[in-house]
N, C-alpha and C. Protein backbone atom coordinates (compact mmCIF):
# COMPACT_ATOMS: atom_id res chain seq x y z
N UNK A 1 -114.08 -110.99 16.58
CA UNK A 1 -112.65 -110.87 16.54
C UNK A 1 -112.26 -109.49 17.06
N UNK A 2 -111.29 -109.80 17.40
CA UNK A 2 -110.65 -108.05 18.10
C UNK A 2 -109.03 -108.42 17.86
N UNK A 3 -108.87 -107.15 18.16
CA UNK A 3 -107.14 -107.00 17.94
C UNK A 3 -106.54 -106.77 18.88
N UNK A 4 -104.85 -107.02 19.36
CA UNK A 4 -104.18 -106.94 20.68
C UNK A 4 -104.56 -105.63 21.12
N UNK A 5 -103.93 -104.39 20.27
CA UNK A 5 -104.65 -103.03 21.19
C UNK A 5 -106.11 -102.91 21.47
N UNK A 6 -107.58 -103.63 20.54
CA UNK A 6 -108.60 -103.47 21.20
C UNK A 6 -108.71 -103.93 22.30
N UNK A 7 -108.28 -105.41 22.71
CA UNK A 7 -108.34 -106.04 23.71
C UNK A 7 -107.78 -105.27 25.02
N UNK A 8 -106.11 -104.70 25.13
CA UNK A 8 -105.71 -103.86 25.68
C UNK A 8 -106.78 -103.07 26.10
N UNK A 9 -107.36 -102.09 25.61
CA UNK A 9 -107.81 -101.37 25.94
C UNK A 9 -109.63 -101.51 26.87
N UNK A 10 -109.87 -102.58 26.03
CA UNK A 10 -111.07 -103.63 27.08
C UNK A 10 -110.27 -103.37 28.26
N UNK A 11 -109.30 -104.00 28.73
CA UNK A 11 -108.87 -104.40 29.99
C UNK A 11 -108.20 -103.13 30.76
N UNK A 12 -107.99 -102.11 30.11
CA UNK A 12 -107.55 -100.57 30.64
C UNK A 12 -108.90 -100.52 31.33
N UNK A 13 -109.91 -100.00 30.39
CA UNK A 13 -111.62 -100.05 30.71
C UNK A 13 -112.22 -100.52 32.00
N UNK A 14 -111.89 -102.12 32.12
CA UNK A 14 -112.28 -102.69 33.04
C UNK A 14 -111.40 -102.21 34.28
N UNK A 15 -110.46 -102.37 34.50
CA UNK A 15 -109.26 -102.25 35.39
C UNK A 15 -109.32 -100.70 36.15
N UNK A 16 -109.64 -99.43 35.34
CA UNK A 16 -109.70 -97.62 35.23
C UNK A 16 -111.52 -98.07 35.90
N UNK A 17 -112.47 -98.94 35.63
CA UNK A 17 -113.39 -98.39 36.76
C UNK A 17 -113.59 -99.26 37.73
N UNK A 18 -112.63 -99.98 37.68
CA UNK A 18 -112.60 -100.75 38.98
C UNK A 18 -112.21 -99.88 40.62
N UNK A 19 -112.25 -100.32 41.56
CA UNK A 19 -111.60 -99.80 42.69
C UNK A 19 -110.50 -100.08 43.22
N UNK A 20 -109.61 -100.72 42.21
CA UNK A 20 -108.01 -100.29 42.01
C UNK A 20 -107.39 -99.10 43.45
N UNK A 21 -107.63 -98.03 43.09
CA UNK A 21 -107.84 -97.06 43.49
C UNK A 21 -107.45 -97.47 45.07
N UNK A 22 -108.54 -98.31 45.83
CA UNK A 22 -108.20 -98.22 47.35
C UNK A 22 -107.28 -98.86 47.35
N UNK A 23 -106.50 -99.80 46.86
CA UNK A 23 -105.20 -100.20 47.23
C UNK A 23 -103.62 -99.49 46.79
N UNK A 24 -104.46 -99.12 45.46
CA UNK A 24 -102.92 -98.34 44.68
C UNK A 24 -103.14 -96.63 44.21
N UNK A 25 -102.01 -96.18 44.44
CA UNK A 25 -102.40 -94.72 44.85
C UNK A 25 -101.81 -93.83 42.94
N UNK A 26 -101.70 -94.92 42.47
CA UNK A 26 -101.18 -94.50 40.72
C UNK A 26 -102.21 -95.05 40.05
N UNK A 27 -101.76 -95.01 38.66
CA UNK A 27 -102.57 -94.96 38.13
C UNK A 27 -102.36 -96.22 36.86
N UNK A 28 -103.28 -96.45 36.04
CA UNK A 28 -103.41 -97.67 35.14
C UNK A 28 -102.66 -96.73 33.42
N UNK A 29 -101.64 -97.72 32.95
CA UNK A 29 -101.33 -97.36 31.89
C UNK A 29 -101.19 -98.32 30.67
N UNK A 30 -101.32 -98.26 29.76
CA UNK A 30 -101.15 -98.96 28.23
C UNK A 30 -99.78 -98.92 27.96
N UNK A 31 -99.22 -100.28 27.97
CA UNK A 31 -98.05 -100.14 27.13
C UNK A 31 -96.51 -99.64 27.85
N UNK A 32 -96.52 -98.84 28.68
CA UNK A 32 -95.16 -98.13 29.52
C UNK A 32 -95.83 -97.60 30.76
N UNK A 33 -95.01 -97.54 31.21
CA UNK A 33 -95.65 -96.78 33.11
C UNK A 33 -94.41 -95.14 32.80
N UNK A 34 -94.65 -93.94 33.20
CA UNK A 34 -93.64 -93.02 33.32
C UNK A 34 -92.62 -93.44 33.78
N UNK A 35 -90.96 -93.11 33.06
CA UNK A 35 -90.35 -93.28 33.94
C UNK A 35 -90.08 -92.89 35.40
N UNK A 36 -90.51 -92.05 35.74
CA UNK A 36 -90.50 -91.46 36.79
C UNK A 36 -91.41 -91.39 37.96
N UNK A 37 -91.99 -92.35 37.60
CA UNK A 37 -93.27 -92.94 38.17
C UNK A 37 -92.66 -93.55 39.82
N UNK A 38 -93.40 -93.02 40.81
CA UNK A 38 -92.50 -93.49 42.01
C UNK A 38 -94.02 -93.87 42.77
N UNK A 39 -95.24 -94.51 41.90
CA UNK A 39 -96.52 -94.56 42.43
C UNK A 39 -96.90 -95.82 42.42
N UNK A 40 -97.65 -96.37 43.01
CA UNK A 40 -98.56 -97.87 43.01
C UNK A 40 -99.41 -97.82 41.72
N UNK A 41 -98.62 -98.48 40.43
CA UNK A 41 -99.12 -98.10 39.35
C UNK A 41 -99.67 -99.79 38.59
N UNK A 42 -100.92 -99.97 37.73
CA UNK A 42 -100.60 -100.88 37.04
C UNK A 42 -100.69 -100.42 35.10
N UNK A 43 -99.88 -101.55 34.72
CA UNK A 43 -99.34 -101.65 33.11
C UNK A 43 -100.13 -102.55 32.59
N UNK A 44 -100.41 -102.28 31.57
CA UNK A 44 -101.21 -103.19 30.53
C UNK A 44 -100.20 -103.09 29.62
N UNK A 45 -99.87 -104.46 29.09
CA UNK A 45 -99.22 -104.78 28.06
C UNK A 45 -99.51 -105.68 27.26
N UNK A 46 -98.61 -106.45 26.01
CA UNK A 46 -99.25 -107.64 25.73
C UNK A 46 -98.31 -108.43 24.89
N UNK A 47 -98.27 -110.13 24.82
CA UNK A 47 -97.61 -110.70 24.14
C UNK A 47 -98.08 -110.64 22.24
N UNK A 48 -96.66 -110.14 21.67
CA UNK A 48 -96.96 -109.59 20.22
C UNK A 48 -97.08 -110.61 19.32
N UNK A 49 -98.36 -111.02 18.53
CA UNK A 49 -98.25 -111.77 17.39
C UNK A 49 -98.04 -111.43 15.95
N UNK A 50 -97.72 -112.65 15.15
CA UNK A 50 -97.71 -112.06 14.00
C UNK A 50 -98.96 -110.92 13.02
N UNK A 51 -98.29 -110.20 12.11
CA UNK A 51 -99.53 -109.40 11.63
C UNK A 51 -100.20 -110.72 11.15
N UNK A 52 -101.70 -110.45 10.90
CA UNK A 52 -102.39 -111.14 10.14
C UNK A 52 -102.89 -112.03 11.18
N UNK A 53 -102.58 -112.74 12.16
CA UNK A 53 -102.95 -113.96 12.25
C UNK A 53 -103.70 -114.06 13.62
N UNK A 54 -104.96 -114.71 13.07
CA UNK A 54 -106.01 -115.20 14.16
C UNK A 54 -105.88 -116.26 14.95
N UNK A 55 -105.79 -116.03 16.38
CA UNK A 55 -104.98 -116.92 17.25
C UNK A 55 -105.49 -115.93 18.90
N UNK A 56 -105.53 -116.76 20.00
CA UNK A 56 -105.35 -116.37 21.12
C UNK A 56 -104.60 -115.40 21.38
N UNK A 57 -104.66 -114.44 22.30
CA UNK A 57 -103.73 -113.66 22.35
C UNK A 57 -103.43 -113.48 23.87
N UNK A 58 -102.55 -113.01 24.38
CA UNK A 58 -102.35 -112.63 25.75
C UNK A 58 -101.88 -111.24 26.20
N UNK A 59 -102.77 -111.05 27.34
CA UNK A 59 -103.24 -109.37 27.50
C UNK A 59 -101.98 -109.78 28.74
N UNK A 60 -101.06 -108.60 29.24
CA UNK A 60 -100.39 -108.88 30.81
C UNK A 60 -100.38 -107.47 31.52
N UNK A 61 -100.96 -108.27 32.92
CA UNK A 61 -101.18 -107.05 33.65
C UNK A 61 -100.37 -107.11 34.83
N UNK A 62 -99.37 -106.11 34.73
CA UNK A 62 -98.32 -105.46 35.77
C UNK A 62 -98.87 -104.65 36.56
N UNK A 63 -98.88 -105.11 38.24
CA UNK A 63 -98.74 -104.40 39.02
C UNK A 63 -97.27 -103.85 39.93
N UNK A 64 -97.69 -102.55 39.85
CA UNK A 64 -96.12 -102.06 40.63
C UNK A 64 -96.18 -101.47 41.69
N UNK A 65 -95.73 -101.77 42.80
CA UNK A 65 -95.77 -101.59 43.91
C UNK A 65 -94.32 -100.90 44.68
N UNK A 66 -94.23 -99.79 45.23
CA UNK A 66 -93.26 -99.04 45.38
C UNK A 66 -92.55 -99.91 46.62
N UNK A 67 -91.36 -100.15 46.71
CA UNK A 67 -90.61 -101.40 48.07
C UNK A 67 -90.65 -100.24 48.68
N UNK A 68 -90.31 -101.21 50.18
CA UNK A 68 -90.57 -100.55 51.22
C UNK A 68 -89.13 -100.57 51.86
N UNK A 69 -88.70 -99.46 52.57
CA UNK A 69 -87.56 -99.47 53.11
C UNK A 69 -86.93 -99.31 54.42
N UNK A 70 -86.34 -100.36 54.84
CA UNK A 70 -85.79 -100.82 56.58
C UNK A 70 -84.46 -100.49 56.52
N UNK A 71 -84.35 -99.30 56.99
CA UNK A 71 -82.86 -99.06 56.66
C UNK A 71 -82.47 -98.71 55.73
N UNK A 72 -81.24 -98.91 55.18
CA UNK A 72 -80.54 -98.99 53.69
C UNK A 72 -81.11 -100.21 53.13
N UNK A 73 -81.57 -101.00 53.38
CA UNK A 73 -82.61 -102.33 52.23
C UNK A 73 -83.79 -101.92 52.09
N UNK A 74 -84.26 -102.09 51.20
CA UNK A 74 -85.35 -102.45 50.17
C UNK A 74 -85.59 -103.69 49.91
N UNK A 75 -87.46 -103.76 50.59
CA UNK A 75 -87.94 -105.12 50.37
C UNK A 75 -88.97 -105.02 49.09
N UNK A 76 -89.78 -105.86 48.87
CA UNK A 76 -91.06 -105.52 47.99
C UNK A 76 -91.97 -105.70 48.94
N UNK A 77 -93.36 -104.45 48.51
CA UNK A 77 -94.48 -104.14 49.48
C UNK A 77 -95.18 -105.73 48.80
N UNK A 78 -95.06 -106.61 49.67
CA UNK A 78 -96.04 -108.02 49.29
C UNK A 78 -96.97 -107.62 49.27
N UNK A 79 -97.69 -107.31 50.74
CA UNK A 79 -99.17 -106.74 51.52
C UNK A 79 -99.98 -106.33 49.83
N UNK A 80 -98.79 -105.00 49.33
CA UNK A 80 -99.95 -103.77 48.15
C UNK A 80 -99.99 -105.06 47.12
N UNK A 81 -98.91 -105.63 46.89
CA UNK A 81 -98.90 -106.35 45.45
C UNK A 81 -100.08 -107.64 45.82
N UNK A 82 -100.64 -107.97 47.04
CA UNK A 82 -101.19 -109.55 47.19
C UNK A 82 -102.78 -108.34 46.90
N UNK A 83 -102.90 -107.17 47.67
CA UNK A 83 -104.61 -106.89 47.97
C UNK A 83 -104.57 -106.30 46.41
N UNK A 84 -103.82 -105.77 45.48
CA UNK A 84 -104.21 -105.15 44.63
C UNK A 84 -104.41 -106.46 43.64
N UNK A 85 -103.73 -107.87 43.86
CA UNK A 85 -104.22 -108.88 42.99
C UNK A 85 -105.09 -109.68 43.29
N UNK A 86 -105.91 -109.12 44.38
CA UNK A 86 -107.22 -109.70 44.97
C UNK A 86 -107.81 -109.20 44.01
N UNK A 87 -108.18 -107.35 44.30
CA UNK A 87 -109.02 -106.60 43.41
C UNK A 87 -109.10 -107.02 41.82
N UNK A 88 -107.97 -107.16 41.08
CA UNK A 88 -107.71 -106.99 39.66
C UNK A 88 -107.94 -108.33 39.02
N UNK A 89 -107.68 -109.48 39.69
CA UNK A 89 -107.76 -110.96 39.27
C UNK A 89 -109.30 -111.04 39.03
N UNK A 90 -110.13 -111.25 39.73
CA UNK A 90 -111.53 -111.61 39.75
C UNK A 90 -112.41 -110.58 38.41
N UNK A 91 -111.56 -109.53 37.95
CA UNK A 91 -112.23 -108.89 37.04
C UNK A 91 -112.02 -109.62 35.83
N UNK A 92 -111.03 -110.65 35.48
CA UNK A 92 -111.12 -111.09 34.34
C UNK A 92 -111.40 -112.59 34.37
N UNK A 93 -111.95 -112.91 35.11
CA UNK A 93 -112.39 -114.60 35.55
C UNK A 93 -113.84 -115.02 34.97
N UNK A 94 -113.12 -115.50 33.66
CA UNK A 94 -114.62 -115.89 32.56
C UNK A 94 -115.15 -114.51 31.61
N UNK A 95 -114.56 -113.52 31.34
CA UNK A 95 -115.96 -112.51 30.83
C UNK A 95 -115.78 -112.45 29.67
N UNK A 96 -117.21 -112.72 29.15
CA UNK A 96 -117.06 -112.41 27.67
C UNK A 96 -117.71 -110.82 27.14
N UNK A 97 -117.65 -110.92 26.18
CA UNK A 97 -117.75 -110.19 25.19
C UNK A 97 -118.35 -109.93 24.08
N UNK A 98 -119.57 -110.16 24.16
CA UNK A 98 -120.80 -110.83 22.47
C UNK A 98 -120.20 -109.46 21.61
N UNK A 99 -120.35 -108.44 21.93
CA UNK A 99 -119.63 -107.64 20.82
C UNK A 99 -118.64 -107.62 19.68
N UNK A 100 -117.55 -108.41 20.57
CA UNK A 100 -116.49 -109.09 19.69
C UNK A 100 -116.03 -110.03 19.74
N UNK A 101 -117.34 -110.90 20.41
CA UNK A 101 -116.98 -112.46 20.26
C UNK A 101 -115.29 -112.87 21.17
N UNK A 102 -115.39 -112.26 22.16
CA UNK A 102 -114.14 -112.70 22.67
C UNK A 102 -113.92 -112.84 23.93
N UNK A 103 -113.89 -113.98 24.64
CA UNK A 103 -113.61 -114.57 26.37
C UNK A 103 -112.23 -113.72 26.67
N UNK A 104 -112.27 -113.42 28.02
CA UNK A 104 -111.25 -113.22 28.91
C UNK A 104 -111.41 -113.98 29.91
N UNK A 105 -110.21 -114.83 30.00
CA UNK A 105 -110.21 -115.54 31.45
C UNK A 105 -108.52 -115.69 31.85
């Protein structure tokens, strides 16, 4: 068994030595990104359950990608947001965990 912040932080773990890095030029955070954050950043967050109760839980991982700008519009960088969910997807596809007995997929 593990808890939403242990889990969180599994997936900070995994995500901080991944090579993140060549696509996004920020950095991985728990919980809030700076406001002032104007970087290719990703967020770890998570859907909140009740205290006490043993149940599935869900870890969510935000990537942020700074838009790109043509003029006075602002699009979203697809390109950073598609290669950085190449990198980040495949890290949680099946892995367990004998330590604390707990799958990520």
């Amino acid at each position: 068994m593990i808890t939403t912040i242990g889990l969180q932080s599994l997936v900070y773990k995994i995500i901080k030595a991944s090579n993140f890095k060549s696509v996004l030029n920020g950095d991985v955070y728990m919980g809030s990104r700076p406001l002032n954050s104007l970087k290719n950043d990703v967020v770890i967050g998570s859907l909140n359950l009740p205290d006490g109760t043993v149940m599935p839980g869900t870890i969510i991982v935000n990537i942020f990608a700074k838009d790109i700008q043509n003029g006075t519009s602002f699009f979203p960088d697809l390109k950073t947001l598609e290669n950085a969910a190449k990198i980040i997807t495949p890290l949680f596809d099946d892995v367990y965990f004998p330590e604390h007995s707990t799958n990520i997929d």
